[in-house]
C-alpha atoms as a PDB file:
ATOM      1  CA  UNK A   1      14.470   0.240 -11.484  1.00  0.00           C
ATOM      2  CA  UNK A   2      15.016   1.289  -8.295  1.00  0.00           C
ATOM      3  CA  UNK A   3      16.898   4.885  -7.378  1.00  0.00           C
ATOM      4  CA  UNK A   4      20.807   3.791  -6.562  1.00  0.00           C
ATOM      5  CA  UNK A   5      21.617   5.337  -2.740  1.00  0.00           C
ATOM      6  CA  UNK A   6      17.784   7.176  -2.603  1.00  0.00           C
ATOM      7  CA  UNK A   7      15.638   5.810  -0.020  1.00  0.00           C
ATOM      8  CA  UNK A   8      11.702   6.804  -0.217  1.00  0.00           C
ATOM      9  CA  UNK A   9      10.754   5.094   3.460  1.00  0.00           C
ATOM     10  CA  UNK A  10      12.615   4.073   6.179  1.00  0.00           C
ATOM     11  CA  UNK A  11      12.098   2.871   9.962  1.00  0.00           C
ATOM     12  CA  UNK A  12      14.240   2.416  12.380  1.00  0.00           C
ATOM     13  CA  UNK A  13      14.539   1.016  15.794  1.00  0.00           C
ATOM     14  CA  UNK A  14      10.488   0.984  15.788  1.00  0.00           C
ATOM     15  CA  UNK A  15       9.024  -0.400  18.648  1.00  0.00           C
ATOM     16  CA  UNK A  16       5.053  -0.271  19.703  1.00  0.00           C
ATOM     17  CA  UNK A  17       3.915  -1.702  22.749  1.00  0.00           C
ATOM     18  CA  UNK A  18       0.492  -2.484  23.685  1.00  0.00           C
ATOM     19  CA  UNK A  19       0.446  -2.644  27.470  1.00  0.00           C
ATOM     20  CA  UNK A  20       2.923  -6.024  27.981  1.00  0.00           C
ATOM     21  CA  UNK A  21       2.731  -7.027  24.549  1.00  0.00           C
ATOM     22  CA  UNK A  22       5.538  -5.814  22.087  1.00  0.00           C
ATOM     23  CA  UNK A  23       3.623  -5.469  19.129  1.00  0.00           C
ATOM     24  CA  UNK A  24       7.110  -4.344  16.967  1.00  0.00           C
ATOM     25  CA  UNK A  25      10.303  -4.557  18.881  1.00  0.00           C
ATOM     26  CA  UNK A  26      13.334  -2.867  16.938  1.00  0.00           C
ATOM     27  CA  UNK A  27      11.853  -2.991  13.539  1.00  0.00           C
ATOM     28  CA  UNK A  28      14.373  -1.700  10.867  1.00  0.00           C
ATOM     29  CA  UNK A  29      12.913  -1.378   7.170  1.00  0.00           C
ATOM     30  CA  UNK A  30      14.942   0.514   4.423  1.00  0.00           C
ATOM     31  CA  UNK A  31      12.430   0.948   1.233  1.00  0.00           C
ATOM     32  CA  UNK A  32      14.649   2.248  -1.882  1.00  0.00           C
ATOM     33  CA  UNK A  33      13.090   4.751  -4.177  1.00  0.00           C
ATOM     34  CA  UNK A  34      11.177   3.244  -7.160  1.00  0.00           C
ATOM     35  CA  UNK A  35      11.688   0.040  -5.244  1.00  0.00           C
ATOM     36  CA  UNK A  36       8.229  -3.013  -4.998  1.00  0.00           C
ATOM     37  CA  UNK A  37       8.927  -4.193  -1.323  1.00  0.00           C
ATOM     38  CA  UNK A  38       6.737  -6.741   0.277  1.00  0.00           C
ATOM     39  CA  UNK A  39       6.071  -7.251   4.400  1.00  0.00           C
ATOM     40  CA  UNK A  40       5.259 -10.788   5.265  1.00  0.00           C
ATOM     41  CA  UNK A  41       4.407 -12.720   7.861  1.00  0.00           C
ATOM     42  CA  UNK A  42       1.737 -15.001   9.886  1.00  0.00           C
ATOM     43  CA  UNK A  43      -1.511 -13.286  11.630  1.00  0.00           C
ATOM     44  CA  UNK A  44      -0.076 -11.293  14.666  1.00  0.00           C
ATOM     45  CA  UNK A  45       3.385 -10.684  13.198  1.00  0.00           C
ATOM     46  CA  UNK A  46       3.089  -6.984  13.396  1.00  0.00           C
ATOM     47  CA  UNK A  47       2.308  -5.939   9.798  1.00  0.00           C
ATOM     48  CA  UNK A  48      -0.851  -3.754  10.447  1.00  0.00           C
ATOM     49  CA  UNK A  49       1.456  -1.873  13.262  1.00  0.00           C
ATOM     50  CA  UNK A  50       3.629  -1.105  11.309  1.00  0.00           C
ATOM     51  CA  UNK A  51       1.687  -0.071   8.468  1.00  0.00           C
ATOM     52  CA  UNK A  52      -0.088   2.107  10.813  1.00  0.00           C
ATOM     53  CA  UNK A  53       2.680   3.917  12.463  1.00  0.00           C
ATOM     54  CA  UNK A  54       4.218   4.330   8.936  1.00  0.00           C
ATOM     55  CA  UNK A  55       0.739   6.471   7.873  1.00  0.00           C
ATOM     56  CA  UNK A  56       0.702   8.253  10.909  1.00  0.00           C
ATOM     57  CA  UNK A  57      -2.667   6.318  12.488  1.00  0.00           C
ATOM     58  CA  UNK A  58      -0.653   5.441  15.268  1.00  0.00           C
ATOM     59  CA  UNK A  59       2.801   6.409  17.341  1.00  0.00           C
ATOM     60  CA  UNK A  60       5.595   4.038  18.121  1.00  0.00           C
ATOM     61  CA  UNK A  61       6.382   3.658  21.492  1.00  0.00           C
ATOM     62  CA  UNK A  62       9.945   4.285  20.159  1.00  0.00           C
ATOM     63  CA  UNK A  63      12.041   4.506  16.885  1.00  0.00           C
ATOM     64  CA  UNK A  64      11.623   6.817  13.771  1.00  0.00           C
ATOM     65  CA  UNK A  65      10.148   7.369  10.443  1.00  0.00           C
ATOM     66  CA  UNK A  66      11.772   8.649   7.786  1.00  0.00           C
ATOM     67  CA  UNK A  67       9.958   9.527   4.653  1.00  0.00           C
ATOM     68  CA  UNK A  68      12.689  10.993   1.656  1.00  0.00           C
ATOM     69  CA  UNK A  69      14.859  12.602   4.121  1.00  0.00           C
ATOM     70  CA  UNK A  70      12.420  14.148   6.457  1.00  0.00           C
ATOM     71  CA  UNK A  71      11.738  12.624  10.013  1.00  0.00           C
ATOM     72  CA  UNK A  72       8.142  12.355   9.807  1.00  0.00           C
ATOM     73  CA  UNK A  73       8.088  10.268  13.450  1.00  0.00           C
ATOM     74  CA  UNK A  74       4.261  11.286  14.599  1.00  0.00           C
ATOM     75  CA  UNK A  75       3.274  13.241  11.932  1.00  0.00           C
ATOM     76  CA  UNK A  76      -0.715  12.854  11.264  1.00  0.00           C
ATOM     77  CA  UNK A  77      -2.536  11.069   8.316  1.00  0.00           C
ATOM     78  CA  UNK A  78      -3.318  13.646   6.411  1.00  0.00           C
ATOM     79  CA  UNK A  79       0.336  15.757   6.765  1.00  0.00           C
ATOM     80  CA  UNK A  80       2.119  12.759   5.176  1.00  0.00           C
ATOM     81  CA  UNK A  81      -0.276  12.606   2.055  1.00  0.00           C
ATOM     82  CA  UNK A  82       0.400  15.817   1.989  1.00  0.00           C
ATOM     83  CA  UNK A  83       4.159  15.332   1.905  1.00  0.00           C
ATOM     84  CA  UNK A  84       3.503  12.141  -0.704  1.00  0.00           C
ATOM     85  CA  UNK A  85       2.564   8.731   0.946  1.00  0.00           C
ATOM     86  CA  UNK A  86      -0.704   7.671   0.232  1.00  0.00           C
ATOM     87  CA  UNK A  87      -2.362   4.051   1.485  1.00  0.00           C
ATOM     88  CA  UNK A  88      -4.963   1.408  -0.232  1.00  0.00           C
ATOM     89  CA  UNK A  89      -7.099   0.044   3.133  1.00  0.00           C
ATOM     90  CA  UNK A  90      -7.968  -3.449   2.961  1.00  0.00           C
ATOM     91  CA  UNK A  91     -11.147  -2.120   4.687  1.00  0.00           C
ATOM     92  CA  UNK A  92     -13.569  -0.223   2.128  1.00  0.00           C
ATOM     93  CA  UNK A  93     -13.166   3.212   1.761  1.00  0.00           C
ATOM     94  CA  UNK A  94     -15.532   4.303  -0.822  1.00  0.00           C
ATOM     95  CA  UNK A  95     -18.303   6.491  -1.171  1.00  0.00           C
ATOM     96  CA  UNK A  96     -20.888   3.711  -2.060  1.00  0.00           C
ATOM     97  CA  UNK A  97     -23.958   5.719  -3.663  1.00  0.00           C
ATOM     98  CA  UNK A  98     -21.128   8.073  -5.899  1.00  0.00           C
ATOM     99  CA  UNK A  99     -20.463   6.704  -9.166  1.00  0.00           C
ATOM    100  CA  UNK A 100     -16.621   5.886  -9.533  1.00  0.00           C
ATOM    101  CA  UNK A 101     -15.983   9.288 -11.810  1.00  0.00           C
ATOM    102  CA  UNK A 102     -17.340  11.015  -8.709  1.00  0.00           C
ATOM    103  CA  UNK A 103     -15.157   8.857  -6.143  1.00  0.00           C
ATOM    104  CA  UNK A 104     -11.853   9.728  -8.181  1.00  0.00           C
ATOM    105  CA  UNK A 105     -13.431  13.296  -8.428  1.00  0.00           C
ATOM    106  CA  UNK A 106     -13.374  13.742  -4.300  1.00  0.00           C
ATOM    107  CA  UNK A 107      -9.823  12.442  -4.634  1.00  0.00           C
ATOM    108  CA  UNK A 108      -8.547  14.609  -6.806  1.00  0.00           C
ATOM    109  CA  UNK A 109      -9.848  17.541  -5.198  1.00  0.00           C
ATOM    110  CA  UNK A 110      -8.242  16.553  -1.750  1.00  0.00           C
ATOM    111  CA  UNK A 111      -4.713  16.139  -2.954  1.00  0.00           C
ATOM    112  CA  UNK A 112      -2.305  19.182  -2.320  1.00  0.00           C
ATOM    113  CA  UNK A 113      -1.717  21.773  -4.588  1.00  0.00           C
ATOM    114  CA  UNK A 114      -4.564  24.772  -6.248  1.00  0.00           C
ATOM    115  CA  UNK A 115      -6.964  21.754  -7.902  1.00  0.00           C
ATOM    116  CA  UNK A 116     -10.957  22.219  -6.185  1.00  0.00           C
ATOM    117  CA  UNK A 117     -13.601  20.536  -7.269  1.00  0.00           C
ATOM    118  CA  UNK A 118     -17.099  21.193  -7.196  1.00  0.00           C
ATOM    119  CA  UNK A 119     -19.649  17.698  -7.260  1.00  0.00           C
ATOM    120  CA  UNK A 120     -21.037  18.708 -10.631  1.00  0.00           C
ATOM    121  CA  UNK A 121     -17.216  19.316 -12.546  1.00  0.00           C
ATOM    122  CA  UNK A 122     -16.420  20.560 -15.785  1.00  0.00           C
ATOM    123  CA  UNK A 123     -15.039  18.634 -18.698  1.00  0.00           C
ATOM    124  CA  UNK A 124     -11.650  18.864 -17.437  1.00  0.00           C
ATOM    125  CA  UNK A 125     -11.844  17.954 -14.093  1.00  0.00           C
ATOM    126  CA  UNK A 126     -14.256  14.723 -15.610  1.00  0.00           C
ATOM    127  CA  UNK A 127     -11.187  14.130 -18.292  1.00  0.00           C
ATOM    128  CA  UNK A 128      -8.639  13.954 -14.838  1.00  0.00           C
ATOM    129  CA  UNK A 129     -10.793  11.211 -13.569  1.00  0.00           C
ATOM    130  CA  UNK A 130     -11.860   9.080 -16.293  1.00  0.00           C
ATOM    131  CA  UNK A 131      -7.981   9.158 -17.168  1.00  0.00           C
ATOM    132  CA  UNK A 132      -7.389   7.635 -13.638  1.00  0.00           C
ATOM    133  CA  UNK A 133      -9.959   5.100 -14.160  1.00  0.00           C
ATOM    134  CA  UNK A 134      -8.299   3.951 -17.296  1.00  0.00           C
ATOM    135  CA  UNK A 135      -4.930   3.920 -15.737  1.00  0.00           C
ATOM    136  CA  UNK A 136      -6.456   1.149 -13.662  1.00  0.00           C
ATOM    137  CA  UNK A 137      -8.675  -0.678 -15.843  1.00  0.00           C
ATOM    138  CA  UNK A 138     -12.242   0.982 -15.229  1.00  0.00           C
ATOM    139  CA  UNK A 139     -13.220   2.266 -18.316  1.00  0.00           C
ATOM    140  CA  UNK A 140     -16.774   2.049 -19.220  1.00  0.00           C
ATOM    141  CA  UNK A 141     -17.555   2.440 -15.698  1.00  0.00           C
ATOM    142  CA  UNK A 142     -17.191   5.604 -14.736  1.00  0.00           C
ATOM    143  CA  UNK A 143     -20.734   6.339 -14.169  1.00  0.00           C
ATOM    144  CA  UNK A 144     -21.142   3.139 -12.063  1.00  0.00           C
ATOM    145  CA  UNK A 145     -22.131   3.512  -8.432  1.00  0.00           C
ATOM    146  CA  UNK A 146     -19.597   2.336  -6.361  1.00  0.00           C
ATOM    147  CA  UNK A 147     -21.758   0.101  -4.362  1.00  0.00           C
ATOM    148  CA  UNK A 148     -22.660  -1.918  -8.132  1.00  0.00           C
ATOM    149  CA  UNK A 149     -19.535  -2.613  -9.019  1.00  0.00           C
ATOM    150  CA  UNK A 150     -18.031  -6.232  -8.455  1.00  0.00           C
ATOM    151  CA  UNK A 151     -15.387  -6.663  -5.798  1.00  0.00           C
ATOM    152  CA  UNK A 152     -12.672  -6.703  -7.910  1.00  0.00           C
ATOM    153  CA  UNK A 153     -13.686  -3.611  -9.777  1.00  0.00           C
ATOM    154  CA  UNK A 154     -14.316  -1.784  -6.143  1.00  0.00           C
ATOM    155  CA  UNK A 155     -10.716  -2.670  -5.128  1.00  0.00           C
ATOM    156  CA  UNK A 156      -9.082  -1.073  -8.864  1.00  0.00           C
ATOM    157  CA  UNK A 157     -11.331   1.975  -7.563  1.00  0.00           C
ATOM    158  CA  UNK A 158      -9.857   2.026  -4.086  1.00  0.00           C
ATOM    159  CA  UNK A 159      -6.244   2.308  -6.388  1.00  0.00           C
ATOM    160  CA  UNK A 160      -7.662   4.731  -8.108  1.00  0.00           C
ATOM    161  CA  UNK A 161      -8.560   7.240  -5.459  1.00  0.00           C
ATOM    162  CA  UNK A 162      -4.818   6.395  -4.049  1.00  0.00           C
ATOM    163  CA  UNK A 163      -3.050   7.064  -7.501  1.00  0.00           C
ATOM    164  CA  UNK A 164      -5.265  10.390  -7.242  1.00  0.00           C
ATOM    165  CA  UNK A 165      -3.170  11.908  -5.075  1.00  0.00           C
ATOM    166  CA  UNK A 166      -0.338  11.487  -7.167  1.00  0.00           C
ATOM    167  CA  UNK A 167       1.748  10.006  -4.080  1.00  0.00           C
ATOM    168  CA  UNK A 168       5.704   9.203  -4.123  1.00  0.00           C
ATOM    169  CA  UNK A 169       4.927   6.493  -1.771  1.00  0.00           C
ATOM    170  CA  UNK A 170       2.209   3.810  -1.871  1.00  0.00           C
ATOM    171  CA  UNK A 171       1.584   1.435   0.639  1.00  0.00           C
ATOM    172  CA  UNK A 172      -0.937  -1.265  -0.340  1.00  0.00           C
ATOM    173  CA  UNK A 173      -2.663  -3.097   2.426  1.00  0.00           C
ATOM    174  CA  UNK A 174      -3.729  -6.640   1.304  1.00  0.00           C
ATOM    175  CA  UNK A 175      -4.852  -5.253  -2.267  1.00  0.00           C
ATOM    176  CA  UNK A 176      -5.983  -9.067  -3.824  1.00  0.00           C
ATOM    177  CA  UNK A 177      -7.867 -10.095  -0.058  1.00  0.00           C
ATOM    178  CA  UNK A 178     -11.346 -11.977  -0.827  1.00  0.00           C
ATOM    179  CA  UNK A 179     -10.576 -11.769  -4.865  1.00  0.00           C
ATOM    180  CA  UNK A 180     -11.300 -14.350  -7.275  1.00  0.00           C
ATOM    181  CA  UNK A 181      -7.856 -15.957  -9.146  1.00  0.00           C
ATOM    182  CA  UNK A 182      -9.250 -13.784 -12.441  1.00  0.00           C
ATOM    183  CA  UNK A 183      -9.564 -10.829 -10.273  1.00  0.00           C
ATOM    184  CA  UNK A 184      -5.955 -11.448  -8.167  1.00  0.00           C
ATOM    185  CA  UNK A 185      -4.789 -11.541 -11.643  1.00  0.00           C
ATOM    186  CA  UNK A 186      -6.195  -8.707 -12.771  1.00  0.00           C
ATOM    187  CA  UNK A 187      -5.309  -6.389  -9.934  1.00  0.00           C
ATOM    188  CA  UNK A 188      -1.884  -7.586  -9.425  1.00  0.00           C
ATOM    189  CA  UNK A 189      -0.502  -6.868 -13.285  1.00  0.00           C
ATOM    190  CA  UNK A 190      -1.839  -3.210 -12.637  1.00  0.00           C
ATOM    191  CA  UNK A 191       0.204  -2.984  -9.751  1.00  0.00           C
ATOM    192  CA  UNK A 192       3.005  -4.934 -11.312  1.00  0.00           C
ATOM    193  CA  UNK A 193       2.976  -2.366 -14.303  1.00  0.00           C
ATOM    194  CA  UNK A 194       2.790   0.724 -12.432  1.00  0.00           C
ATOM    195  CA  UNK A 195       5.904   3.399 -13.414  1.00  0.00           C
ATOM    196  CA  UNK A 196       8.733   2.940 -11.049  1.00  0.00           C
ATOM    197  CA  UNK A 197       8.547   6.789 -10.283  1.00  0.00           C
ATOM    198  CA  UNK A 198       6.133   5.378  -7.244  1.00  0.00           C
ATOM    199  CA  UNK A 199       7.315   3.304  -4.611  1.00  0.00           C
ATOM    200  CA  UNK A 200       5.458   0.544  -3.302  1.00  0.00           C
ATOM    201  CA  UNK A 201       5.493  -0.862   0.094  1.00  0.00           C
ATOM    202  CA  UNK A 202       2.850  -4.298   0.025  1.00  0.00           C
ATOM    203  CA  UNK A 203       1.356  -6.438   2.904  1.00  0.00           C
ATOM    204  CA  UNK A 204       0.306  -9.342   1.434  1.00  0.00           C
ATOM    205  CA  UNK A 205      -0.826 -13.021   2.306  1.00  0.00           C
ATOM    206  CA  UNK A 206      -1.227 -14.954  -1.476  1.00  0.00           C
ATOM    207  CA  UNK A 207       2.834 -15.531  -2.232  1.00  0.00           C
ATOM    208  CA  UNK A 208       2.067 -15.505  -5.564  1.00  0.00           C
ATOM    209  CA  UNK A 209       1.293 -12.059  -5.397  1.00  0.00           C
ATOM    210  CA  UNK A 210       4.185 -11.499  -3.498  1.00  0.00           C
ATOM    211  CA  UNK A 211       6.494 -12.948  -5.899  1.00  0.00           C
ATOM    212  CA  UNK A 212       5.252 -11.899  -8.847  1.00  0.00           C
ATOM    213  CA  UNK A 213       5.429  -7.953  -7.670  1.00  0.00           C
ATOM    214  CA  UNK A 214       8.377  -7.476  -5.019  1.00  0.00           C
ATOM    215  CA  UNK A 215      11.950  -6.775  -5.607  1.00  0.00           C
ATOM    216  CA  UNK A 216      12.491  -7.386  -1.947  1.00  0.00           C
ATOM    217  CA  UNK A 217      10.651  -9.279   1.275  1.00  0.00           C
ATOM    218  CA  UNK A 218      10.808  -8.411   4.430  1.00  0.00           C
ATOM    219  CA  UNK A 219       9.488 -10.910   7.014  1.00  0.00           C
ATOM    220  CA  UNK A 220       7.761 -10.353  10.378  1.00  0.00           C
ATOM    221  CA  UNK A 221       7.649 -12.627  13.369  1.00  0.00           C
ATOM    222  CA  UNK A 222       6.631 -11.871  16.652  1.00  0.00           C
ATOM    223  CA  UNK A 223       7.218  -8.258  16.074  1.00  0.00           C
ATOM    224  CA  UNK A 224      10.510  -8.948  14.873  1.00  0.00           C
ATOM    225  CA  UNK A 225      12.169  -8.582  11.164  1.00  0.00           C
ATOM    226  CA  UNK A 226      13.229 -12.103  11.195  1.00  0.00           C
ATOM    227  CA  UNK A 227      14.448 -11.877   7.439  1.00  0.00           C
ATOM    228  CA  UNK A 228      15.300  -9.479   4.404  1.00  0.00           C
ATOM    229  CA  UNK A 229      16.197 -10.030   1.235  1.00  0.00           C
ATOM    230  CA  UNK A 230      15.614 -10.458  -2.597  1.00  0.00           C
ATOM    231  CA  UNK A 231      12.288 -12.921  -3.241  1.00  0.00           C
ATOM    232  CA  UNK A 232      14.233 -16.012  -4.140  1.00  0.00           C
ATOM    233  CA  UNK A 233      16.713 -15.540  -1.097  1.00  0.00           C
ATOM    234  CA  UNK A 234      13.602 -15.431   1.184  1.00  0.00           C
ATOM    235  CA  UNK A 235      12.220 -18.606  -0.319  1.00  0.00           C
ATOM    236  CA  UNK A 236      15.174 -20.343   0.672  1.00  0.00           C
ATOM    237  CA  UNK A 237      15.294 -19.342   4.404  1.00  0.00           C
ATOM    238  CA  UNK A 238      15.247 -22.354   6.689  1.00  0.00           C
ATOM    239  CA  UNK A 239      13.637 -20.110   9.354  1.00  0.00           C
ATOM    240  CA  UNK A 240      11.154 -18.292   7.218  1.00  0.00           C
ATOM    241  CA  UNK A 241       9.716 -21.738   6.407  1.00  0.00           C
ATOM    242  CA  UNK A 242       9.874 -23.057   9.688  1.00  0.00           C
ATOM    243  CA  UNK A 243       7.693 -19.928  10.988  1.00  0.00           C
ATOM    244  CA  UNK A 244       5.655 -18.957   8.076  1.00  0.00           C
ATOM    245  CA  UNK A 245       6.907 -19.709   3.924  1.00  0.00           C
ATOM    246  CA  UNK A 246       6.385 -23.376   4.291  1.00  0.00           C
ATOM    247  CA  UNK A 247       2.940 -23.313   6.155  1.00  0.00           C
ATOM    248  CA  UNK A 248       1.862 -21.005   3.507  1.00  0.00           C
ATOM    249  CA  UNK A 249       3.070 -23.077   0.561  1.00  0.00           C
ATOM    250  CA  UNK A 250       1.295 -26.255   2.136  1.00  0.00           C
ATOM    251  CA  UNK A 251      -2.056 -25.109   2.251  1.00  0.00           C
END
């Protein structure tokens, strides 16, 4: 259930130009607290700008951010997990030759508060990580390398390290891409069944994903939010299929 009236993330009036090119132009995204909202839209649409202004990897030429009720507008990477918004890469961002335990172990040592962690660990600080990797299906793997587990498994690890730093705010950058159906499966009831005390904000291609896990769509085109709405609303847009939906549903 999302949080009546409390908004986790918003954006307003973003725009982000790239020389000529108007990467977003006016982008306004309201993401309610608790809330599963998905970003859609073809290749070039501006999701991976947006993403990246929203985690403070890049600035917008102009508009703000708004994380809880602090303007966050240009605030760095690491400042906003420290304030609660974490992100899942679609690029790898493991530390191949640790086992998982370890990777999750490097996580929770980096998140705010008195926690430190030395690379050896005691029982408890073991405990905290092996109960992450069961929140997200690893157990038994703990002391796998990251570099031999399957794809699938590597991509519940990447959740794992972001559900380490306990964030308020998760944004998950194309969490299923190159999985197997079994795997997509897998990966997307974990993310469907995490507690609604995080707040997800998804870029996604497979709209089965989508479907299955967002209370809300928002659609990109051409830098431009070109439709909002509930996931059976946005099904039913005559423009979202003309630009995007029906493409998608065709292939």
């Amino acid at each position: 259930m999302t949080i009546a009236g409390a908004v986790a993330l918003a954006a307003m009036g973003l725009r982000r130009d790239f020389g000529g090119i108007h990467a977003l132009d006016g982008v306004d995204l309201s993401v309610q607290a608790g809330e599963r909202r998905a970003v859609i839209g073809p290749n070039g649409a501006g999701k991976t700008t947006l993403f990246n202004i929203l985690t403070g990897e890049l600035a917008p030429t102009a508009g703000t951010v708004r994380l809880g009720d602090r303007d966050v507008t240009g605030v760095g990477t690491s400042d906003l997990a420290r304030l609660g918004l974490a992100r899942m890469y679609q690029r790898n961002e493991l530390f191949d030759r640790l086992p998982a335990r370890e990777n999750v172990a490097l996580a929770l040592a980096a998140r705010p508060g008195p926690y430190r962690l030395t690379r050896a660990g005691g029982a408890s600080e073991r405990a905290q990580a092996d109960a992450v990797l069961a929140r997200v299906g690893l157990e038994g793997r703990e002391a796998a390398a990251a570099n031999a587990l399957s794809h699938g498994e590597r991509r519940q690890l990447e959740l794992a390290l972001a559900l380490a730093q306990r964030p308020k705010v998760l944004l998950l950058d194309e969490p299923t891409a190159g999985m197997s159906p079994a795997e997509t499966a897998a990966i997307t009831k974990l993310i469907a069944d995490l507690d609604r005390s995080l707040t997800l904000l998804i870029v996604e291609h497979d709209m089965d994903v989508v479907f299955r896990i967002a209370d809300r769509i928002t659609v990109l085109h051409e830098g431009k939010v070109i439709a909002d709405g509930r996931p059976d609303e946005v099904r039913g847009d005559r423009l979202v299929n003309e630009v995007y939906l029906g493409r998608v549903l065709e292939a």
